[in-house]
N, C-alpha and C. Protein backbone atom coordinates (compact mmCIF):
# COMPACT_ATOMS: atom_id res chain seq x y z
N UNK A 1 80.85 -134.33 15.99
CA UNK A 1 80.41 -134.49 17.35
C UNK A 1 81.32 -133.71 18.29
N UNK A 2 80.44 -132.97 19.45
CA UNK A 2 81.36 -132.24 20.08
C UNK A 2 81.75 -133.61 21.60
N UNK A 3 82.76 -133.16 22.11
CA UNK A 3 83.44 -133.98 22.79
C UNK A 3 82.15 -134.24 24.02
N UNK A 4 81.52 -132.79 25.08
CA UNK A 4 80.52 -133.68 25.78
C UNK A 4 79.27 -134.91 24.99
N UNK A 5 79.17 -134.48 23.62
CA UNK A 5 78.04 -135.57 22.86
C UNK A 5 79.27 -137.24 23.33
N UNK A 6 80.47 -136.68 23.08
CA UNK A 6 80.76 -137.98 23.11
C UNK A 6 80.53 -138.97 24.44
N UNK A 7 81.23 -137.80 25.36
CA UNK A 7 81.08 -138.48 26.85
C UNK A 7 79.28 -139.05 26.91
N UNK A 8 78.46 -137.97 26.85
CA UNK A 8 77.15 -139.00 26.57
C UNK A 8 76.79 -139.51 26.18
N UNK A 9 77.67 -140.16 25.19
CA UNK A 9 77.25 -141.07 24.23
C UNK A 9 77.98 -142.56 24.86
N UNK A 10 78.96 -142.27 25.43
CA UNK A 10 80.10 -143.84 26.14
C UNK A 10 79.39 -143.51 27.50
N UNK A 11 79.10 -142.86 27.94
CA UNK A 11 78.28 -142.97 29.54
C UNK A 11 76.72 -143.57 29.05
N UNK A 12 75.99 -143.51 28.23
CA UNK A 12 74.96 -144.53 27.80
C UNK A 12 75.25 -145.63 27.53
N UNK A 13 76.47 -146.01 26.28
CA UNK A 13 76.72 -147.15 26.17
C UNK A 13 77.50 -148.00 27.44
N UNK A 14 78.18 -147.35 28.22
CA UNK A 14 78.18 -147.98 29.39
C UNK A 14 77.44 -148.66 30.35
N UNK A 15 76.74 -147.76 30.77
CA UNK A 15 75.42 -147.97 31.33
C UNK A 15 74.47 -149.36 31.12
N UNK A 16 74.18 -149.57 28.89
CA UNK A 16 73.80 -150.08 28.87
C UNK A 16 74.42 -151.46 29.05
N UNK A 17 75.95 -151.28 28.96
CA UNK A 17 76.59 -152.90 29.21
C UNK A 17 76.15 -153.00 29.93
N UNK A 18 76.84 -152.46 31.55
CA UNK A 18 76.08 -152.77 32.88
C UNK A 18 75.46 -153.49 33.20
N UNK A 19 73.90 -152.39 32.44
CA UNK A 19 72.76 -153.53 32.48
C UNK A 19 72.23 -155.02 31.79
N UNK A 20 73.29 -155.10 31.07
CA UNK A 20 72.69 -155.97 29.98
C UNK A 20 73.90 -157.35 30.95
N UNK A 21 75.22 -157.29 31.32
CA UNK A 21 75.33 -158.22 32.44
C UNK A 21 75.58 -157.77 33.70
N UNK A 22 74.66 -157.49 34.27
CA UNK A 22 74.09 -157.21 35.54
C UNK A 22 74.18 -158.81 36.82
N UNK A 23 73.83 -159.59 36.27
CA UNK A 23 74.16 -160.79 36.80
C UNK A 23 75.77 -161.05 37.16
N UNK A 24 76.12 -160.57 36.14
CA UNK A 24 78.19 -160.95 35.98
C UNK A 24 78.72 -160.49 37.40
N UNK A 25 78.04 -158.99 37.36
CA UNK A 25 78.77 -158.12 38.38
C UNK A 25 78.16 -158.60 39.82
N UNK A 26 76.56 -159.34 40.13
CA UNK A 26 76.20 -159.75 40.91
C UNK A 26 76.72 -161.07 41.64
N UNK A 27 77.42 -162.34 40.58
CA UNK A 27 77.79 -163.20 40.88
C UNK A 27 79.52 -162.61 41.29
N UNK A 28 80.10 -161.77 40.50
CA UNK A 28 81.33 -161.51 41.25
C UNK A 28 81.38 -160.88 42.22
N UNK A 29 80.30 -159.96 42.74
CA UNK A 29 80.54 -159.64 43.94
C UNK A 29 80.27 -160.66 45.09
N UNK A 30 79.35 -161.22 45.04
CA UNK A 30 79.06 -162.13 46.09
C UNK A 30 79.87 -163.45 46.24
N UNK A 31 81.05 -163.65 45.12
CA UNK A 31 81.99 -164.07 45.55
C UNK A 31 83.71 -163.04 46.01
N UNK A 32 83.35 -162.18 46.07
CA UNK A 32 84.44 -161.59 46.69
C UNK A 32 84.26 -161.22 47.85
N UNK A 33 82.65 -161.18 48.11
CA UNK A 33 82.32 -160.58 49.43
C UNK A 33 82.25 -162.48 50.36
N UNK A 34 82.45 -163.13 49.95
CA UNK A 34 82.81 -164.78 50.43
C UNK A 34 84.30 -164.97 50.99
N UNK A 35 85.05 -164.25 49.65
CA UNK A 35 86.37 -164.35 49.86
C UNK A 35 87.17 -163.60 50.81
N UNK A 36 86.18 -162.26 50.92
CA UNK A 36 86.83 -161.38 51.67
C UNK A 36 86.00 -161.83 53.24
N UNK A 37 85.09 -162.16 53.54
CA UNK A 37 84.30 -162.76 55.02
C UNK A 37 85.47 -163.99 55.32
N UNK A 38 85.75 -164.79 54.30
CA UNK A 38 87.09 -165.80 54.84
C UNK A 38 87.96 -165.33 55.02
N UNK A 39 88.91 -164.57 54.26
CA UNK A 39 89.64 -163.38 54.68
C UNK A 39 90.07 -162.84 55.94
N UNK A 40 88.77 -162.85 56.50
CA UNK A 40 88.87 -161.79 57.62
C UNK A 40 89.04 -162.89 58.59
N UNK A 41 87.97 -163.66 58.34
CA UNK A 41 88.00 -164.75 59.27
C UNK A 41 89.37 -165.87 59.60
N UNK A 42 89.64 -166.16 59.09
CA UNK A 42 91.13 -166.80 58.80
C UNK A 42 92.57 -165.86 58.57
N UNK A 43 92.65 -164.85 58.75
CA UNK A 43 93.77 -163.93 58.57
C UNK A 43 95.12 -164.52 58.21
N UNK A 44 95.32 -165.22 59.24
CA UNK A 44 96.53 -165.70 58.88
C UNK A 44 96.76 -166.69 57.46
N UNK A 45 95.78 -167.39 57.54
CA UNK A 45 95.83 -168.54 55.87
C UNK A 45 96.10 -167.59 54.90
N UNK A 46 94.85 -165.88 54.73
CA UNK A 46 95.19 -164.95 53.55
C UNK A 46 96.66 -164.47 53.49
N UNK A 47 97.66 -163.76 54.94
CA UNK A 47 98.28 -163.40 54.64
C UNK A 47 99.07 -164.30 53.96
N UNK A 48 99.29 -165.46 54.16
CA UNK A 48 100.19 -166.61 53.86
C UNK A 48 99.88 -167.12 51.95
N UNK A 49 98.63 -166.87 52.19
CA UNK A 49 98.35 -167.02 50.34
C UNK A 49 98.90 -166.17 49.69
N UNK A 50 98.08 -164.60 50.33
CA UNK A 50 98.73 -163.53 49.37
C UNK A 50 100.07 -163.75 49.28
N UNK A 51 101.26 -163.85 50.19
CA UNK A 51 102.78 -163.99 49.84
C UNK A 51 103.22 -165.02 48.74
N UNK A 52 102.50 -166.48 48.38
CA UNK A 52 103.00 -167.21 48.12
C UNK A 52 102.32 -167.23 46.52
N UNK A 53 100.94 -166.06 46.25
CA UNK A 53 100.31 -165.61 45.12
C UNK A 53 101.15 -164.64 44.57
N UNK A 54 101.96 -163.44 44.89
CA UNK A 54 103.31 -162.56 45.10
C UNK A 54 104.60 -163.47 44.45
N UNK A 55 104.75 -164.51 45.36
CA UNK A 55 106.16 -165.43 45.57
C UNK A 55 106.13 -165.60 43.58
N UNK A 56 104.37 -166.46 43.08
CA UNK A 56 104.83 -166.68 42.07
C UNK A 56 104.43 -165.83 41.02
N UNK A 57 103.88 -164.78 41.33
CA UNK A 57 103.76 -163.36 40.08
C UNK A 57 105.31 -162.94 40.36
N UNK A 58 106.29 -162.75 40.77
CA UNK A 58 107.57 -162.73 41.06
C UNK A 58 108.60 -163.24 40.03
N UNK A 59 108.12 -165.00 40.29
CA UNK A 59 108.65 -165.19 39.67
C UNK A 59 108.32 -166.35 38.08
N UNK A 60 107.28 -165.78 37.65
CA UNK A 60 106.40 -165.73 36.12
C UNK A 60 106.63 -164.65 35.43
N UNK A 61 106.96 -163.43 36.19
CA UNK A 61 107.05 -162.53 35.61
C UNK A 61 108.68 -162.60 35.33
N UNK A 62 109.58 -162.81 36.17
CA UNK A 62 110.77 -162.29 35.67
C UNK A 62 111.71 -163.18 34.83
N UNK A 63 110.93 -164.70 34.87
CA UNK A 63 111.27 -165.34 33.94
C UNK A 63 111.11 -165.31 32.29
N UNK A 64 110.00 -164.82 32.26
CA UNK A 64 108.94 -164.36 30.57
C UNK A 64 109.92 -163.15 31.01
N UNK A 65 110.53 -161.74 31.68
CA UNK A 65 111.18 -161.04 31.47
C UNK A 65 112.87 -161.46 30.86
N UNK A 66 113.40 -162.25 31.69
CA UNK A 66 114.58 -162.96 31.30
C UNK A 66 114.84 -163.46 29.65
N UNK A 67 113.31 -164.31 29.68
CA UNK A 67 113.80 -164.88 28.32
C UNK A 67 113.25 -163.76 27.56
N UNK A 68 112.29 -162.93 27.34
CA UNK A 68 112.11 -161.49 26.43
C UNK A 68 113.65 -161.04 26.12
N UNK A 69 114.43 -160.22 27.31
CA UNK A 69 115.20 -159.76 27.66
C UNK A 69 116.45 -160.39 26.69
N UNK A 70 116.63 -161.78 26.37
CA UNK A 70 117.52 -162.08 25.78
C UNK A 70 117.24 -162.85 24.60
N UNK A 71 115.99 -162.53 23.92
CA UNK A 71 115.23 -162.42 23.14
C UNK A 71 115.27 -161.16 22.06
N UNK A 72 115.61 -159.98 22.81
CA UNK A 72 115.43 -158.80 22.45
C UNK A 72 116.92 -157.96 22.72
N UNK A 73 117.90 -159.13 22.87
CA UNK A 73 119.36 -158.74 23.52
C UNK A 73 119.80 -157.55 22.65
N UNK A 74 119.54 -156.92 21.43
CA UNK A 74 120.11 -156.03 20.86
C UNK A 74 119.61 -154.39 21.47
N UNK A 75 118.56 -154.69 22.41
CA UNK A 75 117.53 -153.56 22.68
C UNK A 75 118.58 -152.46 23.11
N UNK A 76 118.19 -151.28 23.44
CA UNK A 76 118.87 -150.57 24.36
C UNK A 76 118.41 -150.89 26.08
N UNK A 77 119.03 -150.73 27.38
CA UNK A 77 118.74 -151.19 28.37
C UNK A 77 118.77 -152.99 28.55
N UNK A 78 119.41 -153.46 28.07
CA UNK A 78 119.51 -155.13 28.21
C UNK A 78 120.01 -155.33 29.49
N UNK A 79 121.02 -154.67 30.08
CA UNK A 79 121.51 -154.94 31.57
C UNK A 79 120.46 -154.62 32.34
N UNK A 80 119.55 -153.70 32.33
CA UNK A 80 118.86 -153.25 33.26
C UNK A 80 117.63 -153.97 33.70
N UNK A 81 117.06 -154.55 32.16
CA UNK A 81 116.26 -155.49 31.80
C UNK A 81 116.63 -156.71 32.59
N UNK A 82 117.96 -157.33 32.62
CA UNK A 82 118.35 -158.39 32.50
C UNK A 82 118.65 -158.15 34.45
N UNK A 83 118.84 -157.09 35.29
CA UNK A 83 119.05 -156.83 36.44
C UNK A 83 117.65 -157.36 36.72
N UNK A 84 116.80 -156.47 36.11
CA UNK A 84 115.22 -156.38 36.69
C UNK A 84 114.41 -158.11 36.60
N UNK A 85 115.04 -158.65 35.51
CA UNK A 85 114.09 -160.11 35.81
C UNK A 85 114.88 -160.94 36.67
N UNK A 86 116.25 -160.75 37.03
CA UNK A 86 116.87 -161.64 37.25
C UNK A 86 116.29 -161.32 39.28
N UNK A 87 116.18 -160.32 39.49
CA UNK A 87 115.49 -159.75 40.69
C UNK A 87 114.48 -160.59 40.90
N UNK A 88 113.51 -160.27 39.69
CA UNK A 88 112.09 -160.96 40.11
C UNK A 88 111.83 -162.27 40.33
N UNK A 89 113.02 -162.74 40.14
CA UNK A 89 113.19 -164.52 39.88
C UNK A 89 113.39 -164.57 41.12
N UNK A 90 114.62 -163.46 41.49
CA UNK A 90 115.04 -164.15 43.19
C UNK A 90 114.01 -163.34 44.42
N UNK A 91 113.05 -162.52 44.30
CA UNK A 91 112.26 -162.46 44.95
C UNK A 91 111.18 -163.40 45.06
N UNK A 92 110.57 -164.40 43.43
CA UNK A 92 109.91 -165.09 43.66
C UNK A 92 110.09 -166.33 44.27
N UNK A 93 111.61 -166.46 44.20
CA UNK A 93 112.32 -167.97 44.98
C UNK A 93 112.01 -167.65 46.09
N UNK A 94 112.32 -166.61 46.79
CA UNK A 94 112.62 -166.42 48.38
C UNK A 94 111.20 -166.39 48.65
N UNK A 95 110.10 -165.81 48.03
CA UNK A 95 108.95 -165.62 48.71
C UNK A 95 108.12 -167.08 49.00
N UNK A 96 108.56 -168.10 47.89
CA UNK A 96 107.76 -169.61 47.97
C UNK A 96 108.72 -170.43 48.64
N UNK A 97 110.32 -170.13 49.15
CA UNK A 97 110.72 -170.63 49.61
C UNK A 97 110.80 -171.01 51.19
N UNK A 98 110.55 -169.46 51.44
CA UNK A 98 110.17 -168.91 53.24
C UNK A 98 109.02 -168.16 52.80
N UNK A 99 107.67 -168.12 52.66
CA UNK A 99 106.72 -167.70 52.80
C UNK A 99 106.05 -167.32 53.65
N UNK A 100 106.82 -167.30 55.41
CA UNK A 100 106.36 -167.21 56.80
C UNK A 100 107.29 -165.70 56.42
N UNK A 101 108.53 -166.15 56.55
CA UNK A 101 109.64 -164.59 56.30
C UNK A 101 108.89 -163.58 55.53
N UNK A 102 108.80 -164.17 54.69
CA UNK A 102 107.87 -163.11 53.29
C UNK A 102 106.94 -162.36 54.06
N UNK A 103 105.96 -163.11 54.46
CA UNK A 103 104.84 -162.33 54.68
C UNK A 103 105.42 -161.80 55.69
N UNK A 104 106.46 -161.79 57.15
CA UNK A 104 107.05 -160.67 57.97
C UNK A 104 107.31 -159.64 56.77
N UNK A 105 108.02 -159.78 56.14
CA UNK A 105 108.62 -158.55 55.14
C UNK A 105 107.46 -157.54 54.43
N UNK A 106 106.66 -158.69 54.17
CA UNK A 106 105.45 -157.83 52.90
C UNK A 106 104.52 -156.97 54.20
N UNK A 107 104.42 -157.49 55.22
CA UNK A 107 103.93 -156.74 56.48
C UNK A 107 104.79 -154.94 56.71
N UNK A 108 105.37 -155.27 56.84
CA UNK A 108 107.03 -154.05 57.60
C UNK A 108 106.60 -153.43 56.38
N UNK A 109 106.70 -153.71 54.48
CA UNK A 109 106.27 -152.82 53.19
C UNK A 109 104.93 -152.11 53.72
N UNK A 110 103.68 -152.63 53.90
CA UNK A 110 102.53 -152.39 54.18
C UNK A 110 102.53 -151.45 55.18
N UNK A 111 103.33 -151.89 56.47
CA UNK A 111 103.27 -150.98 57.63
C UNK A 111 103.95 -149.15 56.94
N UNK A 112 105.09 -149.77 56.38
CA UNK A 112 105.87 -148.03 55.85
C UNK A 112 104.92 -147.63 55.08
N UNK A 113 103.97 -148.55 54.01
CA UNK A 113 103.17 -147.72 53.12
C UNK A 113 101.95 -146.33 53.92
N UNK A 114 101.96 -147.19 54.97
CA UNK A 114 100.51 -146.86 56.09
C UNK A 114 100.85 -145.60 56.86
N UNK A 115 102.29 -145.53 57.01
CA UNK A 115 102.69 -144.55 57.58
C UNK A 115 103.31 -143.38 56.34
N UNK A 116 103.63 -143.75 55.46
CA UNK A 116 104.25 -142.85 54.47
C UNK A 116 102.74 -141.66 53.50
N UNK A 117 101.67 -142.95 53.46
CA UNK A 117 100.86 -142.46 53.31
C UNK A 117 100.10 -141.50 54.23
N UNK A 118 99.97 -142.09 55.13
CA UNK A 118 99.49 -141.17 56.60
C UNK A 118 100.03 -139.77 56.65
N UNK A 119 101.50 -139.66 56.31
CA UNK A 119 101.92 -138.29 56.78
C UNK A 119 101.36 -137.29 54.96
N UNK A 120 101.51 -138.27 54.34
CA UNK A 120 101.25 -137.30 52.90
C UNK A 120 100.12 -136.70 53.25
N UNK A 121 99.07 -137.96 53.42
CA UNK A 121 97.66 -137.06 53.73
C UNK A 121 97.58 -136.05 54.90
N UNK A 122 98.10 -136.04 55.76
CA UNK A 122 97.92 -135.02 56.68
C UNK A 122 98.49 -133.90 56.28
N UNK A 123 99.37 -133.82 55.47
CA UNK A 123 100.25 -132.58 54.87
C UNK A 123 99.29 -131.98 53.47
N UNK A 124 98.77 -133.15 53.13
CA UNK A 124 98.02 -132.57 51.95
C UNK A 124 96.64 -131.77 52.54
N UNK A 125 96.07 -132.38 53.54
CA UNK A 125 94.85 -131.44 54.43
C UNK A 125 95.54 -130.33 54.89
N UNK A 126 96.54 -130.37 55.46
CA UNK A 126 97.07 -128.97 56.47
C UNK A 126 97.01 -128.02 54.98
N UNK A 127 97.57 -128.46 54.13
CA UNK A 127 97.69 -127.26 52.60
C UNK A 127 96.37 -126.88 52.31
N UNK A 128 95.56 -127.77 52.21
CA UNK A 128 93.83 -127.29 51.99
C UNK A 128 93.36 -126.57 53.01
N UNK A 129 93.88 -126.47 54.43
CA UNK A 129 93.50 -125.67 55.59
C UNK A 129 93.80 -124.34 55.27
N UNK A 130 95.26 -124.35 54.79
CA UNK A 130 95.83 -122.96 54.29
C UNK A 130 95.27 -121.92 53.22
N UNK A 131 94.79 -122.84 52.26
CA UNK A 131 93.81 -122.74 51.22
C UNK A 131 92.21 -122.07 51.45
N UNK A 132 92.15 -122.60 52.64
CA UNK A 132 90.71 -122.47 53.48
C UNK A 132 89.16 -122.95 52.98
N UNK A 133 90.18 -124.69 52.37
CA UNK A 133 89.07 -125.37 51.74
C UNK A 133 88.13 -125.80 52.96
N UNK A 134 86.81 -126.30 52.34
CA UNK A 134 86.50 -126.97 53.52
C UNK A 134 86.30 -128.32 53.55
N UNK A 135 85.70 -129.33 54.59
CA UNK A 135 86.17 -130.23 54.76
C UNK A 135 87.95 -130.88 54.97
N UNK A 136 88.53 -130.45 54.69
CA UNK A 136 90.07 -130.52 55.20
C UNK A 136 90.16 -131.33 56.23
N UNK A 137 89.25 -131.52 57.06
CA UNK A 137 89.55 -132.22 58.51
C UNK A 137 89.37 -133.39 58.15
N UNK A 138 88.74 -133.67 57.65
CA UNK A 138 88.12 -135.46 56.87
C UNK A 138 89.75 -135.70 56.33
N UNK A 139 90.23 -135.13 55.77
CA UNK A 139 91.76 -135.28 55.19
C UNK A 139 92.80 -135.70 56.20
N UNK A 140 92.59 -135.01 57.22
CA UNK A 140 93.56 -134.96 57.96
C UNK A 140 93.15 -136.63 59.26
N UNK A 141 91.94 -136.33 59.12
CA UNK A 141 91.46 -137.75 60.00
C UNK A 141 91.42 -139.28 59.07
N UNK A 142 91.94 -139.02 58.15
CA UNK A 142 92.54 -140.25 57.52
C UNK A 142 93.68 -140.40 57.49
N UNK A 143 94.34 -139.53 57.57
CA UNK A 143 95.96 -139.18 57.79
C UNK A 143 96.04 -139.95 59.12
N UNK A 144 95.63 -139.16 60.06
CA UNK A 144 95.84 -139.69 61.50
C UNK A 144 95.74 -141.31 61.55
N UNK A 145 94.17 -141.69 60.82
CA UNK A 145 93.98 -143.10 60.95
C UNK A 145 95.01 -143.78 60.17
N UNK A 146 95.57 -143.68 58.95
CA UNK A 146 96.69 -144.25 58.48
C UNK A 146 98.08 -144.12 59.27
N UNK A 147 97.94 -143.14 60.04
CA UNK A 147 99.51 -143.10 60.88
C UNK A 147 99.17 -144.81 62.47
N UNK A 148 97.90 -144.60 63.05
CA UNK A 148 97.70 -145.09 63.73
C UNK A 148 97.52 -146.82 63.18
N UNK A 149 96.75 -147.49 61.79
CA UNK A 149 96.80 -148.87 61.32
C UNK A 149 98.65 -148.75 61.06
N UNK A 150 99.33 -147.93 60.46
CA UNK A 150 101.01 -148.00 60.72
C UNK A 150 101.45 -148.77 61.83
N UNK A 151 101.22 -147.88 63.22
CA UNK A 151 101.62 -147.96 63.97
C UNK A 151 101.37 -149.42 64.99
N UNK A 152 100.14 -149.93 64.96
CA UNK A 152 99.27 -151.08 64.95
C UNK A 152 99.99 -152.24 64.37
N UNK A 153 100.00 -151.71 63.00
CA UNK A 153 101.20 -153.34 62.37
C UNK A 153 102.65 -153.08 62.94
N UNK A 154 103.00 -152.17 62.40
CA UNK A 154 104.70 -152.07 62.91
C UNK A 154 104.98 -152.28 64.40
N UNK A 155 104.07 -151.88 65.32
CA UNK A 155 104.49 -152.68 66.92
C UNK A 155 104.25 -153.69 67.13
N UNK A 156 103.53 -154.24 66.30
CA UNK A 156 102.97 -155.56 66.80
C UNK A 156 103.96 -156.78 65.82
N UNK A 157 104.89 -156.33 64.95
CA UNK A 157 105.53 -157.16 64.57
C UNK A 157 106.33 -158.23 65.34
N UNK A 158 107.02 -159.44 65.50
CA UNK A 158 106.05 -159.87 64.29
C UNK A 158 105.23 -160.93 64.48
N UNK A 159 104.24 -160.64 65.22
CA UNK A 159 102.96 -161.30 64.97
C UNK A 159 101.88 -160.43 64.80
N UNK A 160 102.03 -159.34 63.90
CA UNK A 160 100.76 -158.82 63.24
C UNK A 160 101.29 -159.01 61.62
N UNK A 161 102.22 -159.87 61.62
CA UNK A 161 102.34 -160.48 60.47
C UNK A 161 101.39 -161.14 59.77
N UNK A 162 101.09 -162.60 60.73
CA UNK A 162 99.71 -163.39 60.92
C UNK A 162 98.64 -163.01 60.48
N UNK A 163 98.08 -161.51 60.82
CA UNK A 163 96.69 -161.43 60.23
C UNK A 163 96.82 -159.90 59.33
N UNK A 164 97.61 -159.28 59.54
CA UNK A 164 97.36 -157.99 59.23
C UNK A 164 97.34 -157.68 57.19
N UNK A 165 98.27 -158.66 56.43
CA UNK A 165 98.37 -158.54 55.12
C UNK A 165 96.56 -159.18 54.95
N UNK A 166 96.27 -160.30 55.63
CA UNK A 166 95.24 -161.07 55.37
C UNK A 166 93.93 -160.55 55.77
N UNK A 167 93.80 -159.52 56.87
CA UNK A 167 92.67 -158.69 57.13
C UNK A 167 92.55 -157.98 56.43
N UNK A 168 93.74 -157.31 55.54
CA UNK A 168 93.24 -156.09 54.80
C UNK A 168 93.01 -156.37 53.35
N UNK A 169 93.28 -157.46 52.86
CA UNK A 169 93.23 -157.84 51.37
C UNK A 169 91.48 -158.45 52.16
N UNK A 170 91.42 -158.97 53.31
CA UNK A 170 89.99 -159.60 53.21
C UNK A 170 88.78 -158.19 52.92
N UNK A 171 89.30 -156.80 53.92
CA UNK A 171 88.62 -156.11 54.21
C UNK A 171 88.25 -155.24 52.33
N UNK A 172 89.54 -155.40 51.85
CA UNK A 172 89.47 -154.87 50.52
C UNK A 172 88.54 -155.91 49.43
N UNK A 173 88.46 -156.63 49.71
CA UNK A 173 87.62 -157.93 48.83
C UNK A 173 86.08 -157.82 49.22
N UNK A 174 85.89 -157.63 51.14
CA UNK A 174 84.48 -157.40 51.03
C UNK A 174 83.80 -155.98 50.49
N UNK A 175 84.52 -154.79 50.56
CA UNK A 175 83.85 -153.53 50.00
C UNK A 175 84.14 -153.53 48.56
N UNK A 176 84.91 -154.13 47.91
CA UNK A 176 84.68 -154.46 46.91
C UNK A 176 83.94 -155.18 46.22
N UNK A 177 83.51 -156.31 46.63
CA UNK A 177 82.76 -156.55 46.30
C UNK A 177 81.16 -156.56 46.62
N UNK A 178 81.13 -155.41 48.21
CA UNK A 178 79.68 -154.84 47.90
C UNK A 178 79.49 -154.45 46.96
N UNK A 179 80.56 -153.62 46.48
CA UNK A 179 80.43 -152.44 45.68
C UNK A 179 79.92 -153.04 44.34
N UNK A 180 80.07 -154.03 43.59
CA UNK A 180 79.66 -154.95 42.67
C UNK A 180 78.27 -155.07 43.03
N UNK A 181 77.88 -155.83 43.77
CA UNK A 181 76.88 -156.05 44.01
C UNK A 181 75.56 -155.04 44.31
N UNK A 182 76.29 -153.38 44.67
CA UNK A 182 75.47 -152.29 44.44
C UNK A 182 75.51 -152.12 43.06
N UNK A 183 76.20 -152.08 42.37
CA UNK A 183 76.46 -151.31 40.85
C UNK A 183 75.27 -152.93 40.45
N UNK A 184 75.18 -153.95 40.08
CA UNK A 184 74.39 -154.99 39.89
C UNK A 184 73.32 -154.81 40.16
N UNK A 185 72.84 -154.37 41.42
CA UNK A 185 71.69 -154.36 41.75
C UNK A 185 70.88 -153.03 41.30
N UNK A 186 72.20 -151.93 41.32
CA UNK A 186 70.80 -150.86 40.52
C UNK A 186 70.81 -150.68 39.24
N UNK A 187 71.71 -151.75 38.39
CA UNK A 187 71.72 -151.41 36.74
C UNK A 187 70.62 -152.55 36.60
N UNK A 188 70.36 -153.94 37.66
CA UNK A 188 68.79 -154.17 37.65
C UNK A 188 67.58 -153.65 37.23
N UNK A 189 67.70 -152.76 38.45
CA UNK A 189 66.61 -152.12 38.44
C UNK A 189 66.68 -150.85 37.78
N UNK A 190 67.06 -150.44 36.78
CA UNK A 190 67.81 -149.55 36.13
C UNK A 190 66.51 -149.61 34.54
């Protein structure tokens, strides 16, 4: 078999999962698109969950790392190992301990991401300008819009603490889970 037979061969069998639970993807979207409408609506409750959902992936993880870690004490990297869970333990304490603080902090991460990202993309369009791709401007007007949601959380700290982690995990839950609910609905009717 040559390699495109293969791709058409896992892009059918795909397909036919899809269709065959089509319901799965319909019932999960229309609960994410629930989760994400509360989300939006309640901002502040999400940001405050997401930190304290964080607080204990934090610290589940660096405990099962800890005991691995000295489990596996002969490994090479055991200090580093043993740095890295012992971290995740004390990030997950602090995050369920002050979970108001947290979510200031996980805000200020989000805000630098918004802006760090913002300038990449605008630098990555200006290079496609140079290039003399087209569309480039679509690049650069997401750039801008990521410099400007930056700028939005980071001044408004800190009370865009309150809604801003929790609007955008809501806003990410409802297009996500349209998006389920499109892929559902046309492997339906498919």
């Amino acid at each position: 078999m040559t390699i495109p037979q293969d791709v058409t061969r896992l892009q059918s069998e795909m397909r036919a999962s899809v269709r065959e639970h089509w319901k799965a993807f319909l019932i999960e979207g229309i609960l994410l698109v629930i989760l994400g409408l509360a989300a939006m609506i309640v901002p502040p409750l999400a940001s405050l969950a997401v930190t304290i959902f964080l607080g204990w992936m934090f610290l589940i993880s660096g405990i099962a790392g800890l005991v691995l870690t000295f489990w596996a004490r002969q490994m090479p990297g055991f200090w580093w190992s043993l740095i890295s869970a012992v971290l995740a333990i004390g990030a997950g304490i602090i995050l369920l301990a002050k979970p108001v603080q947290g979510t200031v902090t996980l805000t200020i991460v989000v805000g630098a991401y918004f802006l760090a990202e913002g300038v990449t993309t605008i630098m990555y369009a200006l290079e496609h300008r140079r290039e003399l791709s087209e569309r480039w401007s679509w690049m650069l007007f997401a750039g801008l819009l990521d410099i400007l949601i930056a700028a939005i959380i980071i001044a408004g700290l800190p009370g865009s603490a309150e809604w801003a982690i929790g609007l955008l995990v809501g806003i990410n839950l409802l297009f996500g889970g349209a998006a389920l609910i499109g892929v559902a609905l046309a492997a339906r009717n498919a």
